[in-house]
N, C-alpha and C. Protein backbone atom coordinates (compact mmCIF):
# COMPACT_ATOMS: atom_id res chain seq x y z
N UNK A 1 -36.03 -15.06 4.37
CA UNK A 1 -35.85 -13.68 3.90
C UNK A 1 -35.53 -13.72 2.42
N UNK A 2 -36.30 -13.18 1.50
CA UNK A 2 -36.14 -12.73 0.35
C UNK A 2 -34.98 -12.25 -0.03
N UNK A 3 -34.37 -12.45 -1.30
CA UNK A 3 -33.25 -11.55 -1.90
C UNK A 3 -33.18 -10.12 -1.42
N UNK A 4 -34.61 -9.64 -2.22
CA UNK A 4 -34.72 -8.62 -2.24
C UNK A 4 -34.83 -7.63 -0.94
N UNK A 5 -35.26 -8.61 0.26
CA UNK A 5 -35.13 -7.69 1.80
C UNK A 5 -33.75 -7.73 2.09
N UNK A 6 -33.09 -8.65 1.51
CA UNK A 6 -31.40 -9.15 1.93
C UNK A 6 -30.78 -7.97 1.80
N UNK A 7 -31.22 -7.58 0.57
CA UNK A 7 -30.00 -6.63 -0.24
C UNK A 7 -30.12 -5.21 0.40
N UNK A 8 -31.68 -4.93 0.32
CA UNK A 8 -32.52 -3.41 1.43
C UNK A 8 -31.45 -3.50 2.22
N UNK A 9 -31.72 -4.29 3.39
CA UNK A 9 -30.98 -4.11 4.56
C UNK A 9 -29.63 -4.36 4.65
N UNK A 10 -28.58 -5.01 3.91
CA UNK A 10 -27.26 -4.37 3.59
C UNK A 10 -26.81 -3.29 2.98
N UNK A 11 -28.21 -2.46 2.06
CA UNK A 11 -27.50 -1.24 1.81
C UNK A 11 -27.86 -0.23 2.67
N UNK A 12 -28.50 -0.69 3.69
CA UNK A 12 -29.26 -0.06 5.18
C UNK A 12 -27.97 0.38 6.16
N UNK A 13 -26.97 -0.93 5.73
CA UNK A 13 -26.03 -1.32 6.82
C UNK A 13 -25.11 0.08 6.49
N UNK A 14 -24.86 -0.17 5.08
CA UNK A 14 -23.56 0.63 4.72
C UNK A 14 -23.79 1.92 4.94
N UNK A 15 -24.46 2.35 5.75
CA UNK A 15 -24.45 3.65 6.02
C UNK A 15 -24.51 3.36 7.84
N UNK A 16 -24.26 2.44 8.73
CA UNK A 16 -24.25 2.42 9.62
C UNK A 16 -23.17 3.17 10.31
N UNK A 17 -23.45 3.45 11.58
CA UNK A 17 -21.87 4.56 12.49
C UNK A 17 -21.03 3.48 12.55
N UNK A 18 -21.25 2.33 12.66
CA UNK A 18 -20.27 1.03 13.11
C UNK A 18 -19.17 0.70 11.70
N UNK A 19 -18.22 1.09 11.99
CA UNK A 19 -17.71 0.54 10.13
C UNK A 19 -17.35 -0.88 10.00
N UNK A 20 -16.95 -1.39 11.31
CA UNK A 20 -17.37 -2.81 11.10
C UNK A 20 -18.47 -3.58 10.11
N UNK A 21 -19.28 -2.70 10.77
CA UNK A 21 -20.90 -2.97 10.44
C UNK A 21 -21.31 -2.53 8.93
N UNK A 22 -20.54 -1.79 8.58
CA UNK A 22 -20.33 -1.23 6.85
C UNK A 22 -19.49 -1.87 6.29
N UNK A 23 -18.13 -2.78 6.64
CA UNK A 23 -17.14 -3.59 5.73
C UNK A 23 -18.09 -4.85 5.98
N UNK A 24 -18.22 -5.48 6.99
CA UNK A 24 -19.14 -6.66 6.45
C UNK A 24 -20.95 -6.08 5.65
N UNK A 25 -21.31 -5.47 5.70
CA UNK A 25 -22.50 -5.15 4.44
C UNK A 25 -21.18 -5.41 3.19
N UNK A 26 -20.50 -4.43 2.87
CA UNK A 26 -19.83 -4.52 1.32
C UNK A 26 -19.49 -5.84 1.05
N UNK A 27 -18.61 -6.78 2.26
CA UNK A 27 -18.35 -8.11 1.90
C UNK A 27 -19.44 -8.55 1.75
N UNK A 28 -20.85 -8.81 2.05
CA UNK A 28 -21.91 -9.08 2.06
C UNK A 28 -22.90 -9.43 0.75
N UNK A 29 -22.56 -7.84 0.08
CA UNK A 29 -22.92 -7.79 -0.77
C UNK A 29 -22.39 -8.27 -2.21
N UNK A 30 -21.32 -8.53 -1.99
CA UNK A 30 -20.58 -9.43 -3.39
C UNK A 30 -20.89 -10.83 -2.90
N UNK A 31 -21.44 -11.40 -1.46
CA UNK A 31 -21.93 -12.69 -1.74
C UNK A 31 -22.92 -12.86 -2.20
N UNK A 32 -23.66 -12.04 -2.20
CA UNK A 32 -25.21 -11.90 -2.51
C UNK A 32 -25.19 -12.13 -4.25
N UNK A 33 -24.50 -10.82 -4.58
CA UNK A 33 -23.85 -10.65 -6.01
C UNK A 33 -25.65 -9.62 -6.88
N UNK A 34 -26.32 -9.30 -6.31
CA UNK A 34 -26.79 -8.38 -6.81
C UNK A 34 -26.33 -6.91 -7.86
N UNK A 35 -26.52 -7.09 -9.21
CA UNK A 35 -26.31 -5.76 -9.36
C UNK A 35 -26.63 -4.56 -8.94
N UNK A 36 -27.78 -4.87 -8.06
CA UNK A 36 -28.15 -3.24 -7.29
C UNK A 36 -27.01 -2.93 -6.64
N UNK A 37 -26.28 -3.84 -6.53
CA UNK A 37 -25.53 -3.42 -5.40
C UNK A 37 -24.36 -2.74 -5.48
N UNK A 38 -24.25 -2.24 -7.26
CA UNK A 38 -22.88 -1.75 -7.35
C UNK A 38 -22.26 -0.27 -7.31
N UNK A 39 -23.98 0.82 -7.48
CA UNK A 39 -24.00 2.05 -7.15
C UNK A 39 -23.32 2.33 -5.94
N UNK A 40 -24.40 1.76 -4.73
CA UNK A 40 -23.66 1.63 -3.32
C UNK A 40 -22.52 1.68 -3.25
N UNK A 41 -21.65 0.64 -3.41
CA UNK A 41 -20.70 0.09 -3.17
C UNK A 41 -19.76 0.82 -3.82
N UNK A 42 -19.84 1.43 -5.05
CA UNK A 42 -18.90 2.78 -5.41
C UNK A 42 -18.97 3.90 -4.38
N UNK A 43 -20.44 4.21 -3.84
CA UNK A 43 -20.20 5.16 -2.68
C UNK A 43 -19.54 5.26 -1.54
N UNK A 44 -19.86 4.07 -1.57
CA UNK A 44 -18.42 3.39 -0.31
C UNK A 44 -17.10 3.20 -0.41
N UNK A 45 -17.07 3.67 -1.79
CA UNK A 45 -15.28 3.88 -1.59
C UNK A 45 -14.97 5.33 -1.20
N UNK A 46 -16.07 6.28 -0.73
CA UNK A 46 -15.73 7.28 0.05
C UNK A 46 -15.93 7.30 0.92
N UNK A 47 -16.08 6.16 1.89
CA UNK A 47 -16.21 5.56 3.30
C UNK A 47 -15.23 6.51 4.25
N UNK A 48 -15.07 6.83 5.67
CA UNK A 48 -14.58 7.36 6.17
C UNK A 48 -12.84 6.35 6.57
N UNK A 49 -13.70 5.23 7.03
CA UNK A 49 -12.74 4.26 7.42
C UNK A 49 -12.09 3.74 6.14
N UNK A 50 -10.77 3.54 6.49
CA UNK A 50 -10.32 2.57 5.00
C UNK A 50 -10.65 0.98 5.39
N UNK A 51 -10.94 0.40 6.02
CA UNK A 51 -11.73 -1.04 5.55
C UNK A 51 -12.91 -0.88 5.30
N UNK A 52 -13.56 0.31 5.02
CA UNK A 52 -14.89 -0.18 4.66
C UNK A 52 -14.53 0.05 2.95
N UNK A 53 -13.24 0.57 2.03
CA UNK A 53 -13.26 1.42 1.46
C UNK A 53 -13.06 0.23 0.88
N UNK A 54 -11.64 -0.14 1.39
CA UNK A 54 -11.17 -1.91 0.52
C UNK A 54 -12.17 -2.80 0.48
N UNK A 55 -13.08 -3.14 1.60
CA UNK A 55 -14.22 -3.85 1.25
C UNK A 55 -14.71 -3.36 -0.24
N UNK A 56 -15.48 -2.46 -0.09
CA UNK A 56 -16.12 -2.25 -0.94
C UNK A 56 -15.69 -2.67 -2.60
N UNK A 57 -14.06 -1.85 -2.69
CA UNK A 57 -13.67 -2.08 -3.56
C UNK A 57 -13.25 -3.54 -4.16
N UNK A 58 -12.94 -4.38 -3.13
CA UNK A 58 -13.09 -6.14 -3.14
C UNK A 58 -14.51 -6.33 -4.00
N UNK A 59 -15.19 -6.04 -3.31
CA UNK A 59 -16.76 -6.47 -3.62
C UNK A 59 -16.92 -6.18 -5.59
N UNK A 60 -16.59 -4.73 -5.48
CA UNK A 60 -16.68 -4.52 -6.56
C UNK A 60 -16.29 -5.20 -7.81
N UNK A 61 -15.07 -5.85 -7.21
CA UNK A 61 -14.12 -6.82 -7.92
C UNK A 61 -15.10 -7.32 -8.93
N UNK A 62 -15.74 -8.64 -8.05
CA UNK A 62 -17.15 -9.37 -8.10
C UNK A 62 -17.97 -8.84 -9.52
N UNK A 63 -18.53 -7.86 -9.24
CA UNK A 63 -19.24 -7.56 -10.29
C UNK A 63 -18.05 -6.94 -11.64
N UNK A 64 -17.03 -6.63 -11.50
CA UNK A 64 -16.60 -6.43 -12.72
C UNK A 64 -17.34 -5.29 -13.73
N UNK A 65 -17.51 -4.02 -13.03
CA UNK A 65 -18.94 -3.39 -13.64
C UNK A 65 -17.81 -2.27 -14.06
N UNK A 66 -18.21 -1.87 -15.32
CA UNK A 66 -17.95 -0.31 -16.02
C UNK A 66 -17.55 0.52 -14.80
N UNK A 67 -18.58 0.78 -14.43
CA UNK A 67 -19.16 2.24 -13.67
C UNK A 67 -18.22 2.47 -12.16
N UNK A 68 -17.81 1.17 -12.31
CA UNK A 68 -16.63 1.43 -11.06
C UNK A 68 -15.21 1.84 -11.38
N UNK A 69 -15.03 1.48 -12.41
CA UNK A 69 -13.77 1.80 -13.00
C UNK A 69 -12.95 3.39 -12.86
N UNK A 70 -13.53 4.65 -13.00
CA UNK A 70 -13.29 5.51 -12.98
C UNK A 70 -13.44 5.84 -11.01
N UNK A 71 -14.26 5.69 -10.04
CA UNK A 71 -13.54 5.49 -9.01
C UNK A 71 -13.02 4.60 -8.32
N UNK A 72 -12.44 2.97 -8.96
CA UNK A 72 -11.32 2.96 -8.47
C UNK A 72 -9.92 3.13 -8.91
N UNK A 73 -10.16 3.81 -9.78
CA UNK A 73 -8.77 4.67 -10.89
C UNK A 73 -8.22 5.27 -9.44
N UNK A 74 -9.34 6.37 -9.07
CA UNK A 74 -9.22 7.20 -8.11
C UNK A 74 -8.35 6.84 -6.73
N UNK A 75 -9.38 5.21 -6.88
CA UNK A 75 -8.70 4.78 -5.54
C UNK A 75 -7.66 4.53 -5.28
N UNK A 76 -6.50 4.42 -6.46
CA UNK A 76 -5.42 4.07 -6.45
C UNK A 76 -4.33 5.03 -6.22
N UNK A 77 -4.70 6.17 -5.65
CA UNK A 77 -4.53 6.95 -4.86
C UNK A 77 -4.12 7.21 -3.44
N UNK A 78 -5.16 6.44 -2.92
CA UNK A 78 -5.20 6.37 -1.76
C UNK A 78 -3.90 6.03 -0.59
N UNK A 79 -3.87 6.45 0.71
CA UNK A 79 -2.26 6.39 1.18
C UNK A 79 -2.35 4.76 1.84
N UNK A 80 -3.64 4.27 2.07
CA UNK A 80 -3.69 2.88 2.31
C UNK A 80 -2.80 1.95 1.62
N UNK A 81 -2.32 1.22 1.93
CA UNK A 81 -1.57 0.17 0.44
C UNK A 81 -2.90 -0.95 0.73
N UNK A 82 -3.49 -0.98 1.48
CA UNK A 82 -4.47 -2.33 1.68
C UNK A 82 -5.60 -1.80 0.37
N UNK A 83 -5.61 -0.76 0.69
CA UNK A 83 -7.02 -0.31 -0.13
C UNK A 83 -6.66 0.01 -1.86
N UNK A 84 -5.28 0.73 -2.22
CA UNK A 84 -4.89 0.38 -3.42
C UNK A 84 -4.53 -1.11 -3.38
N UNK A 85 -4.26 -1.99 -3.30
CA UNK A 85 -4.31 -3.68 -3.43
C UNK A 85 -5.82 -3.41 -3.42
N UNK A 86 -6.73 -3.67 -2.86
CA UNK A 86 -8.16 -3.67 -3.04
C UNK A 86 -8.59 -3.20 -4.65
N UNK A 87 -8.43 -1.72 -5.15
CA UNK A 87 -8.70 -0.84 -6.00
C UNK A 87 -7.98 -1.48 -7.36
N UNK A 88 -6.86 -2.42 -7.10
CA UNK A 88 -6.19 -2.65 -7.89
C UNK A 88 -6.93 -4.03 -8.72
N UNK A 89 -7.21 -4.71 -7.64
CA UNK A 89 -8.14 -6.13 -7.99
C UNK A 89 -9.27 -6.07 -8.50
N UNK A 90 -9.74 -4.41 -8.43
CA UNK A 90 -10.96 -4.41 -8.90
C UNK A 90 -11.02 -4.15 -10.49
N UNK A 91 -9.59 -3.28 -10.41
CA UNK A 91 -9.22 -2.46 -12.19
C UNK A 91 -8.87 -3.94 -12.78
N UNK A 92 -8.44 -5.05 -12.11
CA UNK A 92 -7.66 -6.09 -12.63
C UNK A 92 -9.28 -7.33 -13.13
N UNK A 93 -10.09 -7.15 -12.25
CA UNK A 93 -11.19 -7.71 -12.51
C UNK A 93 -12.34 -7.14 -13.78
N UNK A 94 -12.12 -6.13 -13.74
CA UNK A 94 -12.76 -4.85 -15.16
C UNK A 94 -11.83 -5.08 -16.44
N UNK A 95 -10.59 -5.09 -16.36
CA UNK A 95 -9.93 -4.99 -16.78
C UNK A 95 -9.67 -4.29 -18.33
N UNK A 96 -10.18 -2.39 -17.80
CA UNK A 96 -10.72 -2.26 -18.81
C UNK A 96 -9.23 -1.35 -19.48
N UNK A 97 -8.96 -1.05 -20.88
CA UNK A 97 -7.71 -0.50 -21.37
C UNK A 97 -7.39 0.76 -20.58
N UNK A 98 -8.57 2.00 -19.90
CA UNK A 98 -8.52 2.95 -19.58
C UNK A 98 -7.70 3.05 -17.81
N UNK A 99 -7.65 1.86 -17.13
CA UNK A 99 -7.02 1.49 -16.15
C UNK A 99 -5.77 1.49 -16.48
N UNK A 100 -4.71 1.48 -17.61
CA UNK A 100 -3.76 0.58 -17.69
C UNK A 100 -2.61 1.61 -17.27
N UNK A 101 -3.17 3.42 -17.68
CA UNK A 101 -1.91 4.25 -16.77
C UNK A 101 -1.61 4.21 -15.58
N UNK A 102 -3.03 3.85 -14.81
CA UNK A 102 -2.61 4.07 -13.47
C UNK A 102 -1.79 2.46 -12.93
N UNK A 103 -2.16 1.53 -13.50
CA UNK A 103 -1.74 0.27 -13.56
C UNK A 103 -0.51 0.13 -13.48
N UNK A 104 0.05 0.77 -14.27
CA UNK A 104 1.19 1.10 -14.94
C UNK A 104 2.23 2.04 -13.63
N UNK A 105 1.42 2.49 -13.25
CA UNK A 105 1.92 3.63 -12.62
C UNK A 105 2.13 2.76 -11.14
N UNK A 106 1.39 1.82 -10.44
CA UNK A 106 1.37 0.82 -9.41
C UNK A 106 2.76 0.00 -9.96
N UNK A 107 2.74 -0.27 -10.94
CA UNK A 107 3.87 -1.23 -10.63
C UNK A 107 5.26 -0.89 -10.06
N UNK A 108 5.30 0.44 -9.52
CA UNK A 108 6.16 0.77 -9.23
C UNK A 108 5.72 1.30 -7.56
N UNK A 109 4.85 0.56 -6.89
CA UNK A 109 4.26 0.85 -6.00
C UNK A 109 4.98 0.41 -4.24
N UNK A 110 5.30 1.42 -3.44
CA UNK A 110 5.83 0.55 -2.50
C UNK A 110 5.40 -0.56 -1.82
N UNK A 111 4.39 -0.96 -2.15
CA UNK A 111 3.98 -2.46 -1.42
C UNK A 111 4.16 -3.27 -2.62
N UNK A 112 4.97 -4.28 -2.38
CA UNK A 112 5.09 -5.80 -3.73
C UNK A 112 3.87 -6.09 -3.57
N UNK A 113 2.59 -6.61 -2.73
CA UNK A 113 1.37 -7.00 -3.28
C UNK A 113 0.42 -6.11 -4.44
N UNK A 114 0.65 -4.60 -3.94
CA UNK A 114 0.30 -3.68 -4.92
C UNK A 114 0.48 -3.76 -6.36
N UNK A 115 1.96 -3.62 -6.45
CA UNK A 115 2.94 -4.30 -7.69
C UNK A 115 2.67 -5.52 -8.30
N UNK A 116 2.50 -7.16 -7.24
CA UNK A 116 1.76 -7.50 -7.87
C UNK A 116 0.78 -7.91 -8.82
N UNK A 117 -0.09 -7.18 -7.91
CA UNK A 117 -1.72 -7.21 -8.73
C UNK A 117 -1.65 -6.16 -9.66
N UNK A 118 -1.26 -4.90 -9.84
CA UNK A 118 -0.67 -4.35 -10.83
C UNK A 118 -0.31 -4.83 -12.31
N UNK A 119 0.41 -6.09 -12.27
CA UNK A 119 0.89 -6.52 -13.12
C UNK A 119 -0.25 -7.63 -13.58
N UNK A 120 -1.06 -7.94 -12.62
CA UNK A 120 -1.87 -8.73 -12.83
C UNK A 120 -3.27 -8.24 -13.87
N UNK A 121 -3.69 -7.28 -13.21
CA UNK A 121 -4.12 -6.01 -14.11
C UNK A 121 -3.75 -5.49 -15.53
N UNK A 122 -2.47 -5.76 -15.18
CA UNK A 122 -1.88 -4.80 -17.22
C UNK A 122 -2.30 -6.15 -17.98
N UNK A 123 -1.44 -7.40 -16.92
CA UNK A 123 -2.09 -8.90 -18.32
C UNK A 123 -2.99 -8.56 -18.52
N UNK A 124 -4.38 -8.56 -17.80
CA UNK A 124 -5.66 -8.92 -17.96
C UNK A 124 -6.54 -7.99 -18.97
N UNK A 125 -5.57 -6.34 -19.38
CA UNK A 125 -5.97 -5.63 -19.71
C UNK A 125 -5.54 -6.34 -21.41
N UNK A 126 -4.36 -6.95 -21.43
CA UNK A 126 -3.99 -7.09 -22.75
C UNK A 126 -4.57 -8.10 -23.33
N UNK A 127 -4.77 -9.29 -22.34
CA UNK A 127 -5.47 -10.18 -23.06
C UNK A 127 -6.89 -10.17 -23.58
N UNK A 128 -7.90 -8.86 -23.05
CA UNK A 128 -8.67 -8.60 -23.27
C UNK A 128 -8.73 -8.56 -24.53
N UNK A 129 -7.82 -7.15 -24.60
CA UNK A 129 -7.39 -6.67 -25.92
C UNK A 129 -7.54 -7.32 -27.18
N UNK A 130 -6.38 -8.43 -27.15
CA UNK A 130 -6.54 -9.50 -28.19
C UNK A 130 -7.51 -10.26 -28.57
């Protein structure tokens, strides 16, 4: 099977009723590591289920792309703490200056992994910087 049928049919998946069947496509797709794959995979952080949401946002990690940045700002929102830890790794993987309020705003987050990666995030934003 071709890349290119690989990738079709995982973004086939992520719209499946099974959300199983939609968190492994998103994990899927950061093994693959296609950039097609990063539109999707922002759509899927409006997944119904929250593991398909953290998947996704994991995945996203991976590519490190602009265009995710502004929804997983969003995601850091979310009442999940799995899925902000997710959203957080992804702002921490981008690590772009425009993340750094809400960043900022996690470190004071009730889950310590949140907090964490939070902090992991503000470094990554500063060392950019420099």
């Amino acid at each position: 099977m071709s890349k290119g049928k690989r990738i079709d049919f995982l973004l086939e998946e992520l719209q499946n009723e099974d959300w199983v069947v939609r968190e492994d496509a998103a994990e899927l797709l950061a093994e693959i590591g296609n950039p097609e794959a990063v539109e999707p995979l922002i759509e899927a952080l409006n997944d119904d289920d929250w593991h398909v949401k953290e998947a996704a946002a994991l995945s996203l990690a991976v590519f490190a792309d602009i265009k995710a940045l502004q929804p997983l700002i969003l995601l850091m929102e979310d009442e999940k703490d799995s899925v902000r830890y997710a959203a957080a790794i992804g702002l921490a993987s981008i690590a772009d200056a425009k993340a750094l309020n809400v960043l900022e705003k996690a470190v004071d987050d009730k889950n310590p992994v949140v907090r964490r990666v939070a902090r992991m995030g503000i470094e990554a934003i500063k060392k950019k910087d420099y």
